[in-house]
C-alpha atoms as a PDB file:
ATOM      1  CA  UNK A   1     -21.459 -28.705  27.794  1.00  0.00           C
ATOM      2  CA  UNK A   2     -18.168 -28.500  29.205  1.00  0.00           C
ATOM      3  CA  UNK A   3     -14.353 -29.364  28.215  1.00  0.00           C
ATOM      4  CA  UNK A   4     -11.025 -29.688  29.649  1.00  0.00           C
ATOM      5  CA  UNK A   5      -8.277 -27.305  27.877  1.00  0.00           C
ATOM      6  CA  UNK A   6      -4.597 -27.804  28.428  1.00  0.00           C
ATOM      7  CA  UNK A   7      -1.265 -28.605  27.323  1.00  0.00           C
ATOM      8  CA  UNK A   8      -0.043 -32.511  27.481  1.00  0.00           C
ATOM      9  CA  UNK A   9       2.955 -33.687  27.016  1.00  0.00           C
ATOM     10  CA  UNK A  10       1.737 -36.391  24.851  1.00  0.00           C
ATOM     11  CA  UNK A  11       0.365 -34.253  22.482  1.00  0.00           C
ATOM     12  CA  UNK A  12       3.564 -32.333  22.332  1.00  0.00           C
ATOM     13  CA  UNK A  13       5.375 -35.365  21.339  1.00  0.00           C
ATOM     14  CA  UNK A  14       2.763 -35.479  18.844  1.00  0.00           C
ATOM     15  CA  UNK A  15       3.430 -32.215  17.259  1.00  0.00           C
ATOM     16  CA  UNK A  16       7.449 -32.533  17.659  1.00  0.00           C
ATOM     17  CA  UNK A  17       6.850 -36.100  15.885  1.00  0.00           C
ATOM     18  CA  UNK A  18       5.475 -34.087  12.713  1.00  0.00           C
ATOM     19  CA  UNK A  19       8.449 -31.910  12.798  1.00  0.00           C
ATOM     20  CA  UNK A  20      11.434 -34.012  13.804  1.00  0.00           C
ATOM     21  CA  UNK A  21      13.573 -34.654  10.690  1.00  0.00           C
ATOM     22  CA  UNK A  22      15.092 -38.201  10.534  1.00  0.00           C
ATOM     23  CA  UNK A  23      18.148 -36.718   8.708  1.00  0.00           C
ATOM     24  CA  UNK A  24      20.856 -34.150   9.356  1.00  0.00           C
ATOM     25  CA  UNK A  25      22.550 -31.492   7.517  1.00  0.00           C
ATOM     26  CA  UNK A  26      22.037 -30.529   3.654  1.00  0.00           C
ATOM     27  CA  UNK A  27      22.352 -32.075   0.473  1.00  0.00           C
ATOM     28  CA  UNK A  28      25.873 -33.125  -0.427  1.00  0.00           C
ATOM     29  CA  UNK A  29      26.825 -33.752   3.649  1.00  0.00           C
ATOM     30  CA  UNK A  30      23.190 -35.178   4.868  1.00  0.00           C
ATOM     31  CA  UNK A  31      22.948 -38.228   7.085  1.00  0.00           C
ATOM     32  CA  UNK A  32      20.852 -40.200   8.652  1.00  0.00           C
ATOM     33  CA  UNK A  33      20.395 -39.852  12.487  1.00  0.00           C
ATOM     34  CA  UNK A  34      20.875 -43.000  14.455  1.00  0.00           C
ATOM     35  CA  UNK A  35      18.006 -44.093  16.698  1.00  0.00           C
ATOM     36  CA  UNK A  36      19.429 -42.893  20.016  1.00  0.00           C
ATOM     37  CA  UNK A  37      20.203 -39.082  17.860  1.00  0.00           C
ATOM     38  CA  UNK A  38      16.659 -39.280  16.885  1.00  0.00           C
ATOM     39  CA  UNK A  39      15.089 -40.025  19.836  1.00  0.00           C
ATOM     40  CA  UNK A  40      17.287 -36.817  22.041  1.00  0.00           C
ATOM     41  CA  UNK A  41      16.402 -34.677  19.230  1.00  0.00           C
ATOM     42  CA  UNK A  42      12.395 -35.760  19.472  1.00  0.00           C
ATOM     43  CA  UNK A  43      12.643 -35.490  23.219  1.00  0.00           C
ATOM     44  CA  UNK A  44      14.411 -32.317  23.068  1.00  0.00           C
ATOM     45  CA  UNK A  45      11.465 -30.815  20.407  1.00  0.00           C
ATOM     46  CA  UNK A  46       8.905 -31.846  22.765  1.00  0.00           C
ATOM     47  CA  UNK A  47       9.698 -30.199  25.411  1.00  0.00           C
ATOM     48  CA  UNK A  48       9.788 -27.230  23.648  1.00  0.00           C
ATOM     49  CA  UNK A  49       7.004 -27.802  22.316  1.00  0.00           C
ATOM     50  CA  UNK A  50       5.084 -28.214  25.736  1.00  0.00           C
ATOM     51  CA  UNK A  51       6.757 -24.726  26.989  1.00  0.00           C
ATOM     52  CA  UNK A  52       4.931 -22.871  24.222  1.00  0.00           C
ATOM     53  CA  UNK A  53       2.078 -24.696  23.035  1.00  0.00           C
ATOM     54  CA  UNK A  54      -1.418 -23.228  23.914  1.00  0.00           C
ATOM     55  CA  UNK A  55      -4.081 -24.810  25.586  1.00  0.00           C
ATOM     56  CA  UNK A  56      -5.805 -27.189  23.339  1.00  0.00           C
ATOM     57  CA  UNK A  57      -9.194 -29.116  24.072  1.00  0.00           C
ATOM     58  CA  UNK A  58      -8.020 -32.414  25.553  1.00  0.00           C
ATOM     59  CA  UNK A  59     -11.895 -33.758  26.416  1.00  0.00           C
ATOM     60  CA  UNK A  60     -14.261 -34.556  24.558  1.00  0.00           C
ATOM     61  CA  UNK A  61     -17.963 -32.864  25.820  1.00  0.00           C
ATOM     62  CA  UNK A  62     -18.875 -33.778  29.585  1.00  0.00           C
ATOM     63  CA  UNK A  63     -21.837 -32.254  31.507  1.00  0.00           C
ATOM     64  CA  UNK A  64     -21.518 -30.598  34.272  1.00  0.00           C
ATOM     65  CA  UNK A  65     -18.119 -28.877  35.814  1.00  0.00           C
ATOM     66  CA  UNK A  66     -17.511 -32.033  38.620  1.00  0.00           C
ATOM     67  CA  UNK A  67     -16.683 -34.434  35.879  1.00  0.00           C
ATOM     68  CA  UNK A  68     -14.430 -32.189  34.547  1.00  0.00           C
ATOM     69  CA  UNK A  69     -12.599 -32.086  37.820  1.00  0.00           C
ATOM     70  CA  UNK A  70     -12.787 -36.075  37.964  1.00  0.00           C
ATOM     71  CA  UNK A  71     -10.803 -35.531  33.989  1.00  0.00           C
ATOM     72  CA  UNK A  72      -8.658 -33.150  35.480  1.00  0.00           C
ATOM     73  CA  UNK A  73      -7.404 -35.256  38.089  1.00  0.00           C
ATOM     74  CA  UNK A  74      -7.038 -38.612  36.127  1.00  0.00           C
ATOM     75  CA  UNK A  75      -4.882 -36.239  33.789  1.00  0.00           C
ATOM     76  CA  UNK A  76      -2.455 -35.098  35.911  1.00  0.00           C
ATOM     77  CA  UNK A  77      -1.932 -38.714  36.773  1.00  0.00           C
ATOM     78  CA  UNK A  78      -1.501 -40.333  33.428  1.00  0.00           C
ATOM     79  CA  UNK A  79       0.666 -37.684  31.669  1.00  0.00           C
ATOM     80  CA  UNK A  80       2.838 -34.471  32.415  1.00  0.00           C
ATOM     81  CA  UNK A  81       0.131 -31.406  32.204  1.00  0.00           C
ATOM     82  CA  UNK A  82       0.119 -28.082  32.636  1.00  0.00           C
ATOM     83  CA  UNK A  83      -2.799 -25.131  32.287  1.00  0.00           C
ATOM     84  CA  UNK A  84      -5.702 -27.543  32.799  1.00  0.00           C
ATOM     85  CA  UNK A  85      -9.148 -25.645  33.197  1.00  0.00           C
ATOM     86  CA  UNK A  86     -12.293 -26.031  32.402  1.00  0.00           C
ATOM     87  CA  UNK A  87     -14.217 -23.915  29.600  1.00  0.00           C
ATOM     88  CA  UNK A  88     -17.968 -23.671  27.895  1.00  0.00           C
ATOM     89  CA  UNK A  89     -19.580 -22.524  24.882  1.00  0.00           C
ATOM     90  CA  UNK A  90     -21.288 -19.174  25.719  1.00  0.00           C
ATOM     91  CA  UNK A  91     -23.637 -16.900  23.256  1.00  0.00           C
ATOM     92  CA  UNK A  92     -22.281 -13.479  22.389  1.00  0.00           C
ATOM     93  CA  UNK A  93     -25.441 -12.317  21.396  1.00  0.00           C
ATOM     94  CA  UNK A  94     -24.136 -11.465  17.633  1.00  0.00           C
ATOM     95  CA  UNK A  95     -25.154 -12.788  14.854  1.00  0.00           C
ATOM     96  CA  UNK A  96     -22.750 -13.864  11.600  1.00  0.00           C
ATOM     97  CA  UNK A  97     -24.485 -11.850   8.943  1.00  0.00           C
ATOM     98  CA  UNK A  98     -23.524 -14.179   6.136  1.00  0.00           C
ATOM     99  CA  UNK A  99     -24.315 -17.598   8.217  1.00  0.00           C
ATOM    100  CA  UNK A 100     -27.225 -15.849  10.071  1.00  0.00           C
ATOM    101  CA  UNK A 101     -26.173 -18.283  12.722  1.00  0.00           C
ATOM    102  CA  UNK A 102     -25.205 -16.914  16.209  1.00  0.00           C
ATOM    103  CA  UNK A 103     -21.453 -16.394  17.119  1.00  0.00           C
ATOM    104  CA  UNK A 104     -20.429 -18.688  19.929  1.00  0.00           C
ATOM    105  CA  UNK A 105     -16.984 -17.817  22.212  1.00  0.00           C
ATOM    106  CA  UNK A 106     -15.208 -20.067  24.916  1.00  0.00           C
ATOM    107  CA  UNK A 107     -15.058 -18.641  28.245  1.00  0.00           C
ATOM    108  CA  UNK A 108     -13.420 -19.973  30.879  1.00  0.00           C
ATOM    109  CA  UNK A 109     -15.850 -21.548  34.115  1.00  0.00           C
ATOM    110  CA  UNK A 110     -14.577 -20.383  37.070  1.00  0.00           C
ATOM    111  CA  UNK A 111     -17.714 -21.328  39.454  1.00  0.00           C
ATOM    112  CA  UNK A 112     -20.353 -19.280  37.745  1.00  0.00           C
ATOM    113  CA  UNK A 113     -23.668 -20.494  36.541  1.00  0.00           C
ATOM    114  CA  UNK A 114     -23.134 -21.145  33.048  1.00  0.00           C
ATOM    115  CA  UNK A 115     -26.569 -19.967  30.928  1.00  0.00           C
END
């Protein structure tokens, strides 16, 4: 199975959404932001937000590395993206020795035969 991994803005917005206080200042001088202050300061977190972020899995599973190009490219139209690549579950050949269950990393596809 594959999956797209990336940074969108609309999960930025997201995260600075979480954040983004509606108020200003502290206790005995606090006030509330008007909409227009809100929304600059929420814009202003989110783009931040989409300079650092890391890449996070924006697909859900899809089977072979073509589809993922097809996500890819409907992705870059609908929203502001950036890092977008494709990545798969591979076997490290260790084993969790309280689990007993094998450990599993995310490597990035870059062409190769996935196995």
């Amino acid at each position: 199975m594959f999956f797209v991994y990336g940074v969108s803005m609309t999960i930025a917005k997201k995260e600075a959404a979480k954040k983004c206080s509606l108020y200003e200042g502290v206790k005995p001088k606090r006030r509330e932001l008007s909409p227009a202050e809100y929304q600059a300061k929420l814009d202003e977190m989110a783009k931040a937000k989409f300079e650092t972020m890391k890449p996070q899995k924006l697909s859900h599973s899809l089977s072979t590395p073509s589809l993922c190009a097809q996500y890819i490219e409907l992705a870059k139209k609908q929203d502001q993206c950036r890092d977008l690549h494709v990545r798969y579950r591979k076997p490290t050949g260790k084993v969790n020795p309280k689990t007993k269950k094998e450990i599993i990393s995310w490597v990035v596809y870059n062409g190769e035969i996935a196995a």
